[in-house]
C-alpha atoms as a PDB file:
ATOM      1  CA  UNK A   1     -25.913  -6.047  -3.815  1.00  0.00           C
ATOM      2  CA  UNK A   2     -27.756  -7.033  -0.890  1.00  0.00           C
ATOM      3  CA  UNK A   3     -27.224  -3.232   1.066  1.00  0.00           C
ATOM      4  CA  UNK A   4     -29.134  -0.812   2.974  1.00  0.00           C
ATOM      5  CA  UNK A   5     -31.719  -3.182   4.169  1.00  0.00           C
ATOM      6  CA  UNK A   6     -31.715  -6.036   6.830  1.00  0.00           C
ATOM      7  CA  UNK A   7     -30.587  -9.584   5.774  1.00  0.00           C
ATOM      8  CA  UNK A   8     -29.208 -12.756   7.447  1.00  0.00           C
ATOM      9  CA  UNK A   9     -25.677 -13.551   6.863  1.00  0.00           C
ATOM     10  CA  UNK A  10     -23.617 -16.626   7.430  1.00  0.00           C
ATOM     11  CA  UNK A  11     -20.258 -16.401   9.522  1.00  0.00           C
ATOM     12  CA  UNK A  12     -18.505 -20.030   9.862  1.00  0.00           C
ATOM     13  CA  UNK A  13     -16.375 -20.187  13.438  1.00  0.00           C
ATOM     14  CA  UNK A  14     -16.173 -23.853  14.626  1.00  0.00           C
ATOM     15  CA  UNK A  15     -20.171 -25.208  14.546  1.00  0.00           C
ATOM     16  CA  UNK A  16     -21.774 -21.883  14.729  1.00  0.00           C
ATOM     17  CA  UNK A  17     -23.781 -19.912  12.579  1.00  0.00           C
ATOM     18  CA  UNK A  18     -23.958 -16.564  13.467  1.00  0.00           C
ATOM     19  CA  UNK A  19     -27.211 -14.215  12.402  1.00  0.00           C
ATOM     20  CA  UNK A  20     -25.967 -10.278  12.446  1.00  0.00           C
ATOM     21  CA  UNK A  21     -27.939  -7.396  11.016  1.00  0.00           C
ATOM     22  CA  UNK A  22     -26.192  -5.733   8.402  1.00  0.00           C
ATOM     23  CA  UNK A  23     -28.309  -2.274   8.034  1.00  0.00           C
ATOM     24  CA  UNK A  24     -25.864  -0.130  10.403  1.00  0.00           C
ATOM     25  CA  UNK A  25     -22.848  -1.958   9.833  1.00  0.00           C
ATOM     26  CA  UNK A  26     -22.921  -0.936   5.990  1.00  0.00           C
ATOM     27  CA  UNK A  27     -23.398   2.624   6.795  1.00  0.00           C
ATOM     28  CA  UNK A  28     -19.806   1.938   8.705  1.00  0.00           C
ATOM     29  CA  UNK A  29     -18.233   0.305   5.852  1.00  0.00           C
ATOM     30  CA  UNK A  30     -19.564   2.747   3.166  1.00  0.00           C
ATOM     31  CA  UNK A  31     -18.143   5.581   5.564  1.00  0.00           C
ATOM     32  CA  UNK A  32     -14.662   4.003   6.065  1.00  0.00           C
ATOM     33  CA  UNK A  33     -14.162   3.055   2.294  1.00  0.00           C
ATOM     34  CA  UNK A  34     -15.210   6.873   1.376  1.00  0.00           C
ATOM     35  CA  UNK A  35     -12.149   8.040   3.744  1.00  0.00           C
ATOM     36  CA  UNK A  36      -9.825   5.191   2.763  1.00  0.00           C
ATOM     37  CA  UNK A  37     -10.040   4.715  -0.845  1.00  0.00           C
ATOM     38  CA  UNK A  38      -7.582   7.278  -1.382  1.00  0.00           C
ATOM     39  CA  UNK A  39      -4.708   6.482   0.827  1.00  0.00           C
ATOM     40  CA  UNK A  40      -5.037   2.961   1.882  1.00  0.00           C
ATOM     41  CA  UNK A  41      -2.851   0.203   0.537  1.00  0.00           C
ATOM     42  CA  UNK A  42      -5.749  -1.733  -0.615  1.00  0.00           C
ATOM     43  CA  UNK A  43      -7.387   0.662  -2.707  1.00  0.00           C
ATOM     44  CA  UNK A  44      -4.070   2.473  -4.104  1.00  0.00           C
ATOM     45  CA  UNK A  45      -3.162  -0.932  -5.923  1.00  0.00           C
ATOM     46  CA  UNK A  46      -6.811  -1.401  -6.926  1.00  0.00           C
ATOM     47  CA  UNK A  47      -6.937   2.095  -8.671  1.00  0.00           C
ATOM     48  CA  UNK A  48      -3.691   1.261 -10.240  1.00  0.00           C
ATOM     49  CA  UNK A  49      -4.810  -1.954 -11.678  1.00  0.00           C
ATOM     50  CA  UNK A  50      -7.338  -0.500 -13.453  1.00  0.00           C
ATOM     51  CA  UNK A  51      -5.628   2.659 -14.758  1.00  0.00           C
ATOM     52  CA  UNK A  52      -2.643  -0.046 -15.909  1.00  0.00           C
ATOM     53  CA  UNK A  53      -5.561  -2.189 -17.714  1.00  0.00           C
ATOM     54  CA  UNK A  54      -6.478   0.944 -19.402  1.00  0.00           C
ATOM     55  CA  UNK A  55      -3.894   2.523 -20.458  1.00  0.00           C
ATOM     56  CA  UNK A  56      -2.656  -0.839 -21.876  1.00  0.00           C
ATOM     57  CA  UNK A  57      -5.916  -0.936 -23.802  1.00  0.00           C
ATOM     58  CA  UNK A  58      -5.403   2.727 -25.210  1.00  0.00           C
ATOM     59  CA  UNK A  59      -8.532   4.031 -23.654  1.00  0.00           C
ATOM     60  CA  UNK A  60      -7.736   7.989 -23.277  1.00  0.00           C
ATOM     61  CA  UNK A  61     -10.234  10.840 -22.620  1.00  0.00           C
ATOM     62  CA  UNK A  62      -9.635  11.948 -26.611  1.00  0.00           C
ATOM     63  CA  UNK A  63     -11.603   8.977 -27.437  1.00  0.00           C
ATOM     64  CA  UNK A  64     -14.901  10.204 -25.903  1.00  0.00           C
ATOM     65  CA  UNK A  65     -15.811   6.440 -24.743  1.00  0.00           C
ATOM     66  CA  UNK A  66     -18.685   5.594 -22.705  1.00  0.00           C
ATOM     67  CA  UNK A  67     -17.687   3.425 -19.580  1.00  0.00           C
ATOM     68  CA  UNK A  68     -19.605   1.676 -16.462  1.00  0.00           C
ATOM     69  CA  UNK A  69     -18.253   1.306 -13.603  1.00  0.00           C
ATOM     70  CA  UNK A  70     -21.015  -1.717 -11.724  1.00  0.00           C
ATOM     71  CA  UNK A  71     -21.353  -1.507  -8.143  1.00  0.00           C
ATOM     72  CA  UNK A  72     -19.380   1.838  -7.867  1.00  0.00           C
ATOM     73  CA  UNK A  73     -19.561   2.093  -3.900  1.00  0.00           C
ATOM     74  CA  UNK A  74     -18.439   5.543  -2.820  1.00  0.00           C
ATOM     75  CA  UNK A  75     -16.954   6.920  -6.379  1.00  0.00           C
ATOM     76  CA  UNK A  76     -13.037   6.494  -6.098  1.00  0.00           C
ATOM     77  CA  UNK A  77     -12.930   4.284  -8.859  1.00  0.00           C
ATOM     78  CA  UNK A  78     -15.562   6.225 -11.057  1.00  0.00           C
ATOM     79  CA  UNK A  79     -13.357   9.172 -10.383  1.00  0.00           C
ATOM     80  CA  UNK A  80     -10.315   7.443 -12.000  1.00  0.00           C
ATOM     81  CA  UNK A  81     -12.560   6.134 -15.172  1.00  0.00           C
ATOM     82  CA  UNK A  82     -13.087  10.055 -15.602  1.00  0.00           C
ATOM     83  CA  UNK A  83      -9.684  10.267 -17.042  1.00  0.00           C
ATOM     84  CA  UNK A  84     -10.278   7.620 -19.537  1.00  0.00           C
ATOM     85  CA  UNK A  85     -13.758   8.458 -21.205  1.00  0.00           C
ATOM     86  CA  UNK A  86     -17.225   9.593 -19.724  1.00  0.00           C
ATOM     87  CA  UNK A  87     -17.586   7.449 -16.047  1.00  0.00           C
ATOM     88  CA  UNK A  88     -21.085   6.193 -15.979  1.00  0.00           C
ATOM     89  CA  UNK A  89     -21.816   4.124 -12.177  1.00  0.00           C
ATOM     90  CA  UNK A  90     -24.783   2.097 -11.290  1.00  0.00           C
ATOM     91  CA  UNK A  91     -24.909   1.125  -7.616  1.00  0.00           C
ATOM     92  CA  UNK A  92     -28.104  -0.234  -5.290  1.00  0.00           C
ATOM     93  CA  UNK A  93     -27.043   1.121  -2.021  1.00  0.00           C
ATOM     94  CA  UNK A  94     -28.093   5.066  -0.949  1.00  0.00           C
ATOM     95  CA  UNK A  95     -25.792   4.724   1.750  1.00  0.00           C
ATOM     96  CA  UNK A  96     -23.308   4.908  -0.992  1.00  0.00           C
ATOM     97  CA  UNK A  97     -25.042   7.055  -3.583  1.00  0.00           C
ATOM     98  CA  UNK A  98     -24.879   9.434  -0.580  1.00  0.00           C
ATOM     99  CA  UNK A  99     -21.124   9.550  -0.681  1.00  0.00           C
ATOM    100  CA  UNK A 100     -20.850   9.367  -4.464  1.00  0.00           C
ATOM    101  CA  UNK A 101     -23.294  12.880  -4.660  1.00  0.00           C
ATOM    102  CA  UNK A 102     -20.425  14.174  -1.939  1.00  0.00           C
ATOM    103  CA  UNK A 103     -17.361  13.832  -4.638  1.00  0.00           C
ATOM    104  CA  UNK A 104     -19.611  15.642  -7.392  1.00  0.00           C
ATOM    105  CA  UNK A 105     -20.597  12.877  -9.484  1.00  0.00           C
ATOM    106  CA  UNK A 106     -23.943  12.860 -11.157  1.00  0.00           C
ATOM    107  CA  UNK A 107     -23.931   9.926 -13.636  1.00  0.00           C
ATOM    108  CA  UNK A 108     -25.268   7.523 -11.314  1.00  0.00           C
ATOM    109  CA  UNK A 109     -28.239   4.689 -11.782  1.00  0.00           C
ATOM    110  CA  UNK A 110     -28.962   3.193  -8.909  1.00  0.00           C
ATOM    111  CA  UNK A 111     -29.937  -0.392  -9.535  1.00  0.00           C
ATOM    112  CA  UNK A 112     -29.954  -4.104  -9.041  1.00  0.00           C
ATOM    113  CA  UNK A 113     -27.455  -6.015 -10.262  1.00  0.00           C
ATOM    114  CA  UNK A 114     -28.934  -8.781  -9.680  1.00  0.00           C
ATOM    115  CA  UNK A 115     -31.863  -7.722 -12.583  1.00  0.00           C
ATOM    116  CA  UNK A 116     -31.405  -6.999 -15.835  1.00  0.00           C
ATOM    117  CA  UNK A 117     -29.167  -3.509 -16.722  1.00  0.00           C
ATOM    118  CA  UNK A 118     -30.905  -1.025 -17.188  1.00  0.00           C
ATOM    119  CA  UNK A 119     -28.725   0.481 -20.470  1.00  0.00           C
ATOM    120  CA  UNK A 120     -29.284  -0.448 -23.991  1.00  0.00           C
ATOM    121  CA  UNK A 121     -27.296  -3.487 -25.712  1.00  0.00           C
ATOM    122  CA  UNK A 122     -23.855  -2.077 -27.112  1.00  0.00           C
ATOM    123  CA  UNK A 123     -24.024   0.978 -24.920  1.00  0.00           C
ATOM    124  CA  UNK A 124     -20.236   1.188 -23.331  1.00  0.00           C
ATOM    125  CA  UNK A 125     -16.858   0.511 -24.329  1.00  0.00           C
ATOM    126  CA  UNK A 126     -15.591  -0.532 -21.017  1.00  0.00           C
ATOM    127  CA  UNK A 127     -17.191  -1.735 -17.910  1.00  0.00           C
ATOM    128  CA  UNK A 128     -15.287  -2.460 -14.480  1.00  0.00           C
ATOM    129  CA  UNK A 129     -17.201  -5.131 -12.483  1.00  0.00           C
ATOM    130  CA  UNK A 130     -14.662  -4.699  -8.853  1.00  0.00           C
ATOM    131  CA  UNK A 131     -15.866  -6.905  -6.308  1.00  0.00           C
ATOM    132  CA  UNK A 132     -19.703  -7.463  -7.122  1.00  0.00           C
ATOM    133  CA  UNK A 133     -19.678 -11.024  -8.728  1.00  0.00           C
ATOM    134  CA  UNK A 134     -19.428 -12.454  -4.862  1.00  0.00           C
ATOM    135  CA  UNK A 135     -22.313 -10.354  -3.662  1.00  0.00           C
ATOM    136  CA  UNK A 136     -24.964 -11.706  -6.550  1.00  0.00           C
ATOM    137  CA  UNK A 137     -27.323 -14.909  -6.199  1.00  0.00           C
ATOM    138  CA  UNK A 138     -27.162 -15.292 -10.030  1.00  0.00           C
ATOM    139  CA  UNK A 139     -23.166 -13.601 -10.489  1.00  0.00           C
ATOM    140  CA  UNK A 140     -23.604 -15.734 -13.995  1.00  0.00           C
ATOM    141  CA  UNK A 141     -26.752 -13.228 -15.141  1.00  0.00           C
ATOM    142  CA  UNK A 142     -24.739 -10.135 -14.604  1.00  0.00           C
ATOM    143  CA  UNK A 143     -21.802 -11.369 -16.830  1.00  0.00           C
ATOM    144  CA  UNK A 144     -24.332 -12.259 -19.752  1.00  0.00           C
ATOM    145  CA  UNK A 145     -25.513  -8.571 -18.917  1.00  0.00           C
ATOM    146  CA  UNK A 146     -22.562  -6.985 -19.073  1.00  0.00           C
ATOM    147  CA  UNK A 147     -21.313  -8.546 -22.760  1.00  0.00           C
ATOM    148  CA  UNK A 148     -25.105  -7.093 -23.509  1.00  0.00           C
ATOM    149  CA  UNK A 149     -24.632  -4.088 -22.824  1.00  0.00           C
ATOM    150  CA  UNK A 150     -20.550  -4.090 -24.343  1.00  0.00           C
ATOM    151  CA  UNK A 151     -19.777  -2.663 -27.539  1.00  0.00           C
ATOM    152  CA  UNK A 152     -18.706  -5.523 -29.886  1.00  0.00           C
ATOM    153  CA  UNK A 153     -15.294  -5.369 -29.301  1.00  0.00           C
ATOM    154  CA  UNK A 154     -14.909  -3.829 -26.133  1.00  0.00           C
ATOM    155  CA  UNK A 155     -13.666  -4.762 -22.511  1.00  0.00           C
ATOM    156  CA  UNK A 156     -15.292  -5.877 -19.584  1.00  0.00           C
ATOM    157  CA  UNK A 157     -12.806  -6.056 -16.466  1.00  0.00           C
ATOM    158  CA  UNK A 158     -13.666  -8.064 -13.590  1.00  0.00           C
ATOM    159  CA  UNK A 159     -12.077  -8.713 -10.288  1.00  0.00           C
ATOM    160  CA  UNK A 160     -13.745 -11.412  -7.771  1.00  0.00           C
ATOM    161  CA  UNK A 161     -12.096 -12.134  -4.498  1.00  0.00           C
ATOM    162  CA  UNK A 162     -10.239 -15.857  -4.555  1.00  0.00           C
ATOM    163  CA  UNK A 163     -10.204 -18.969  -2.617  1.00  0.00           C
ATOM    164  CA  UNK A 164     -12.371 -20.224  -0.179  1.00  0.00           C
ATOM    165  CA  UNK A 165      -9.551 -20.826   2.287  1.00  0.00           C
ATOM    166  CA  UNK A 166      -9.116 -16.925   2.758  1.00  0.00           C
ATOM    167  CA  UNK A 167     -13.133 -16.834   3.769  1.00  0.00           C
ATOM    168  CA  UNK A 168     -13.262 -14.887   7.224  1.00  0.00           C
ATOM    169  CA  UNK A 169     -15.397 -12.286   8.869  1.00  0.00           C
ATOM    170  CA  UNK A 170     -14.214  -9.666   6.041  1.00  0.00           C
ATOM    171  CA  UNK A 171     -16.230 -11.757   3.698  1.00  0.00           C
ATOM    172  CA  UNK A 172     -19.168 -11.339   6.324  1.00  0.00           C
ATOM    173  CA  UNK A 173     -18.608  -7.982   6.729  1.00  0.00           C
ATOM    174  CA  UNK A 174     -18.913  -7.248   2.753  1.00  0.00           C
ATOM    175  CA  UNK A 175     -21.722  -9.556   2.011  1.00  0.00           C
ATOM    176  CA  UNK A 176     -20.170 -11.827  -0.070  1.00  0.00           C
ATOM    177  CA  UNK A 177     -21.593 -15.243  -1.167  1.00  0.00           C
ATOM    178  CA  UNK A 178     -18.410 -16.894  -2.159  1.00  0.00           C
ATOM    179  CA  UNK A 179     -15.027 -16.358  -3.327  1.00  0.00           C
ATOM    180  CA  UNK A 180     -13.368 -18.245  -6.553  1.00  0.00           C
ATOM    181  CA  UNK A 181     -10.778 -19.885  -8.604  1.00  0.00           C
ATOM    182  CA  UNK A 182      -9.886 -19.503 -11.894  1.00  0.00           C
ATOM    183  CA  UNK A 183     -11.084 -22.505 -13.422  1.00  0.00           C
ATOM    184  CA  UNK A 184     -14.533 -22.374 -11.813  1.00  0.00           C
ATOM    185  CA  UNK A 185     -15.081 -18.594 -13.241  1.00  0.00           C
ATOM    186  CA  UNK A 186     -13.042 -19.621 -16.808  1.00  0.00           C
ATOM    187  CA  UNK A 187     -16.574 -22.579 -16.969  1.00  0.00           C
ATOM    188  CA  UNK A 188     -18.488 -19.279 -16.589  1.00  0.00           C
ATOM    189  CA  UNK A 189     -16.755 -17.429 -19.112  1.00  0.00           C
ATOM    190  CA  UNK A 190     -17.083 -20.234 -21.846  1.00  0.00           C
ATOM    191  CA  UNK A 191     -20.583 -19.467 -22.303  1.00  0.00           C
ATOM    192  CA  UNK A 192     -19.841 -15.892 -23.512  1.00  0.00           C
ATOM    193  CA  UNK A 193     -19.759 -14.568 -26.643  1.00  0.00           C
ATOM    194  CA  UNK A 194     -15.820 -12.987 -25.678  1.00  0.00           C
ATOM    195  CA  UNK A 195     -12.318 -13.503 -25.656  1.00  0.00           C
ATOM    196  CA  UNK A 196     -10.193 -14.032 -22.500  1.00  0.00           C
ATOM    197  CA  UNK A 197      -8.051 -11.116 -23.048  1.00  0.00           C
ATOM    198  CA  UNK A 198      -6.459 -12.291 -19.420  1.00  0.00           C
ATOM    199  CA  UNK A 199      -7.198 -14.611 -16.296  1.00  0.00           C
ATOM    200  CA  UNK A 200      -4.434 -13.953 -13.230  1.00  0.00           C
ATOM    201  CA  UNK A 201      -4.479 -14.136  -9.605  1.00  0.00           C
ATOM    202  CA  UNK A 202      -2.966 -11.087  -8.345  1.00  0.00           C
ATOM    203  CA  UNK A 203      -1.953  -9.639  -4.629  1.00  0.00           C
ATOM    204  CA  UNK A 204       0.135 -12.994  -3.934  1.00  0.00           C
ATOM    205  CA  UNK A 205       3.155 -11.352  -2.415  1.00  0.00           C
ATOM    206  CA  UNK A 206       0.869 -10.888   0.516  1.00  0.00           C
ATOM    207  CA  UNK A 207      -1.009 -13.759   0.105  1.00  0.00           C
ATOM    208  CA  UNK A 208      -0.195 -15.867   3.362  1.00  0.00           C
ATOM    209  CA  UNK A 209       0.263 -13.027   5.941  1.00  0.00           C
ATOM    210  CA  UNK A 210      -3.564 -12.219   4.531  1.00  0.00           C
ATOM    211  CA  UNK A 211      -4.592 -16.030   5.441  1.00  0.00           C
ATOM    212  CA  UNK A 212      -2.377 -15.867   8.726  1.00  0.00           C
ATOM    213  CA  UNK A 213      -4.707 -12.433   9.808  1.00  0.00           C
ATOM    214  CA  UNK A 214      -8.013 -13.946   8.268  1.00  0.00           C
ATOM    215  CA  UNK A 215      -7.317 -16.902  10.082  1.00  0.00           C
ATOM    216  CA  UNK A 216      -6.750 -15.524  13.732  1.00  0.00           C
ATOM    217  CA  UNK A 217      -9.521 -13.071  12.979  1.00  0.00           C
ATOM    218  CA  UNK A 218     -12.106 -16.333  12.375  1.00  0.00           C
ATOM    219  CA  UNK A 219     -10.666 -17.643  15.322  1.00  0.00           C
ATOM    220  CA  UNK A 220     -11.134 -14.710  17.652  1.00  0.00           C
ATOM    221  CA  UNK A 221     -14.602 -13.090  15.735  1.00  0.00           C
ATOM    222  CA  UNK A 222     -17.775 -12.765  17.424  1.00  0.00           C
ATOM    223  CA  UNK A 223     -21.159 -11.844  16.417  1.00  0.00           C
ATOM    224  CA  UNK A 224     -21.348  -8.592  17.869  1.00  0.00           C
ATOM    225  CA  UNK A 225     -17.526  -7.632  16.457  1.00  0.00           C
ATOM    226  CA  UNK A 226     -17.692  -8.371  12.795  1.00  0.00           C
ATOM    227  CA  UNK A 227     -16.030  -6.272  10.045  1.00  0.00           C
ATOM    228  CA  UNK A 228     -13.987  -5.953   7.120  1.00  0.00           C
ATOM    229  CA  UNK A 229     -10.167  -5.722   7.276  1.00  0.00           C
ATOM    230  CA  UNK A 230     -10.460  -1.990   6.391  1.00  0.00           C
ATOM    231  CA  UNK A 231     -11.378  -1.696  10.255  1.00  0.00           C
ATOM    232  CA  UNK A 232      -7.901  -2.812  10.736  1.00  0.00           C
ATOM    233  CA  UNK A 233      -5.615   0.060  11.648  1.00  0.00           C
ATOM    234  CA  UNK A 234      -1.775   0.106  10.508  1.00  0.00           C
ATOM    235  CA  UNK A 235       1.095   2.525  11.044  1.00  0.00           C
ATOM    236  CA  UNK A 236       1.484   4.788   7.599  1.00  0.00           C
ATOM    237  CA  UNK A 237       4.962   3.120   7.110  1.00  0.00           C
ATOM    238  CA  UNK A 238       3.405   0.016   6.983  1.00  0.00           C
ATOM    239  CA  UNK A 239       0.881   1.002   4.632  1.00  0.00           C
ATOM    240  CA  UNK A 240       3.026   2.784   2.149  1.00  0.00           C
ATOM    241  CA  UNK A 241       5.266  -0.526   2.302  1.00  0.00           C
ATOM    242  CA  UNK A 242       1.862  -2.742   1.322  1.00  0.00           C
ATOM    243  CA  UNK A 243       1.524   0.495  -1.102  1.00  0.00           C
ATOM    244  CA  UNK A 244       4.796  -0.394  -2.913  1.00  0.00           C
ATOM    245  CA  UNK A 245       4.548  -4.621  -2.511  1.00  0.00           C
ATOM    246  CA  UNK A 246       1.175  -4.015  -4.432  1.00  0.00           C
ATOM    247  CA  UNK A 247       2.116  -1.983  -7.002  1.00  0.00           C
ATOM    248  CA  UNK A 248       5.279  -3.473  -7.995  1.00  0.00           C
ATOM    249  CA  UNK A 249       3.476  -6.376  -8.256  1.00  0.00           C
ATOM    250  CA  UNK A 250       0.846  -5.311 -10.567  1.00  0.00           C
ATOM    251  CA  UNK A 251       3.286  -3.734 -12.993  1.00  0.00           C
ATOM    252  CA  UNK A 252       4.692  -7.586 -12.964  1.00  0.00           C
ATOM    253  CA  UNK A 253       1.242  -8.763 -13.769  1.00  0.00           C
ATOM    254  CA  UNK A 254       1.603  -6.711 -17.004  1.00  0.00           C
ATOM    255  CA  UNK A 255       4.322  -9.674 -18.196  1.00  0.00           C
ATOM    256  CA  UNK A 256       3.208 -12.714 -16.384  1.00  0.00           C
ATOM    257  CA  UNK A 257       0.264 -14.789 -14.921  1.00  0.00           C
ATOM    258  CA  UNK A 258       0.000 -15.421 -10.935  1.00  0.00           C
ATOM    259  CA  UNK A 259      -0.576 -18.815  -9.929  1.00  0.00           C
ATOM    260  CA  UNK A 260      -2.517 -17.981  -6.946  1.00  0.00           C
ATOM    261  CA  UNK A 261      -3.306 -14.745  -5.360  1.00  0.00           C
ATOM    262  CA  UNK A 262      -6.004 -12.966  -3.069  1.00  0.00           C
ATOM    263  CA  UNK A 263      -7.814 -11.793  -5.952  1.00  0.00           C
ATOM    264  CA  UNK A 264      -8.333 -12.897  -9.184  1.00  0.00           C
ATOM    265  CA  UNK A 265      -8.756 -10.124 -12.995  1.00  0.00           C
ATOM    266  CA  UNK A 266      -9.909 -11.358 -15.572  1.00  0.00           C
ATOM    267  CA  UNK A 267     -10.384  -8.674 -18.292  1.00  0.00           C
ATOM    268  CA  UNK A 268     -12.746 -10.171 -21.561  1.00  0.00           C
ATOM    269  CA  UNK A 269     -13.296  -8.857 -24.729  1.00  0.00           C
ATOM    270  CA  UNK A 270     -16.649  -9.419 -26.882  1.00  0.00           C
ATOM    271  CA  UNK A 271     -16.614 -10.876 -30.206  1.00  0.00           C
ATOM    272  CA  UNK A 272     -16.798  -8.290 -32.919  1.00  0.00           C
ATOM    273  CA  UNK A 273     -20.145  -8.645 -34.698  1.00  0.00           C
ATOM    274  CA  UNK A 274     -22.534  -9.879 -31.871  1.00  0.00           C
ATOM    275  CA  UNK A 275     -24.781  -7.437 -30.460  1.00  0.00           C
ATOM    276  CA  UNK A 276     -26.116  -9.376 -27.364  1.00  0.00           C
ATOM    277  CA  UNK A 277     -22.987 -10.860 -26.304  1.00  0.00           C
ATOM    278  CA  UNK A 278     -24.677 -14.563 -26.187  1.00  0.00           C
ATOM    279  CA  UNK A 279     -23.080 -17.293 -27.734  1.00  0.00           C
END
């Protein structure tokens, strides 16, 4: 991910194209997520997505598994994959690897993921992938990657933000390159050596007061003002009602496919047998 350095980014409002510098303003983010990640709405229902996915895929400390969590920001997540096997992270950003030293982890690489992985082929029996597809040039090379460096039959779970109409200064904010549908990354995913284990949208309950707040934030941004929606400051009964929408709605997602959503899972297995995860 493009992080801890200087970089142009591109922030649509009307005809302009705003230029910001992004060193200080990740340092911000990175701080905020670190004191969030465990209360906010937001990242509540993203930890219990992925503890859902894997208890539902029998993945259990007992089993000794290796998993990766890519792009592992400030360690929340890689905390939770603890529970299920031994929680390997690989993140670019030292503003971050600061934060993940802070909780006690130590089984960091930090690294591109825009190169090549640096683990051998077949190495993990999981890998999360939460929100780094947008950031990449190439988001295509890091899924070939990732089925590289997959066990043959293991999972690789992957959520990408959705729709371009929800694009706003949080996008700017997070460095993202684009958000996505599902048929645009199910072209992607044909090319794969997997199985499409599932493909949802997910956080639709919430789906239009999101665009409504987006919206009147694109309309209102400036250059010198922009950040992600975790600047946003709620009342706690507000959050712990999000809390509950989100959740409920994810234990739905266990019996049924979303039609649309804020974000989109998809959660792939490779084909038994293949060792490089090409077709």
């Amino acid at each position: 991910m493009k992080t801890g350095h200087e970089l142009n980014a591109r922030y649509w409002r009307h005809d302009e194209v705003f230029t910001i510098t992004c060193k200080a303003m990740d340092i911000i983010e990175y701080r905020i997520m670190h004191d969030m990640e465990q209360s906010y709405w937001w990242f509540v229902g993203k930890h219990f997505l992925v503890k859902t996915i894997l208890e539902t895929l029998s993945f259990n400390s007992a089993r000794h598994d290796k998993i990766l969590d890519i792009g592992c920001g400030t360690g929340s997540t890689l905390q939770l994959l603890e529970k299920f096997g031994s929680a390997y992270g690989m993140e670019l950003s030292w503003e971050a690897i600061r934060f993940l030293r802070k909780r006690g982890l130590s089984l960091i690489t930090q690294s591109d993921a825009n190169r090549c992985l640096p683990f051998k082929n077949s190495t993990f029996s999981a890998i999360t992938c939460l929100d780094v597809l947008e950031h990449l040039e190439n988001d295509f090379n890091l899924l070939k990657e990732m089925m590289r460096v997959c066990k043959p039959g293991g999972h690789v779970i992957v959520t990408v933000p959705a729709f371009e109409i929800l694009w706003s200064p949080h996008d700017v904010a997070l460095h993202h390159n684009r958000r996505y549908t599902r048929k645009q990354m199910a072209k992607k995913v044909r090319k794969l050596n997997c199985n499409v284990i599932r493909s949802s949208y997910y956080n639709t309950a919430l789906f239009l007061p999101i665009l409504a707040v987006r919206k009147l934030k694109t309309l209102s941004a400036n250059k010198q003002s922009i950040h992600s929606d975790f600047f946003m400051h709620i009342p706690r009964w507000l959050n712990n009602l999000l809390t509950l929408l989100f959740v409920s709605e994810i234990r739905l997602l266990r019996f049924a496919n979303f039609p649309f959503g804020v974000s989109l899972l998809l959660i792939l297995q490779k084909d038994s047998g293949n060792s490089n995860g090409n077709k």
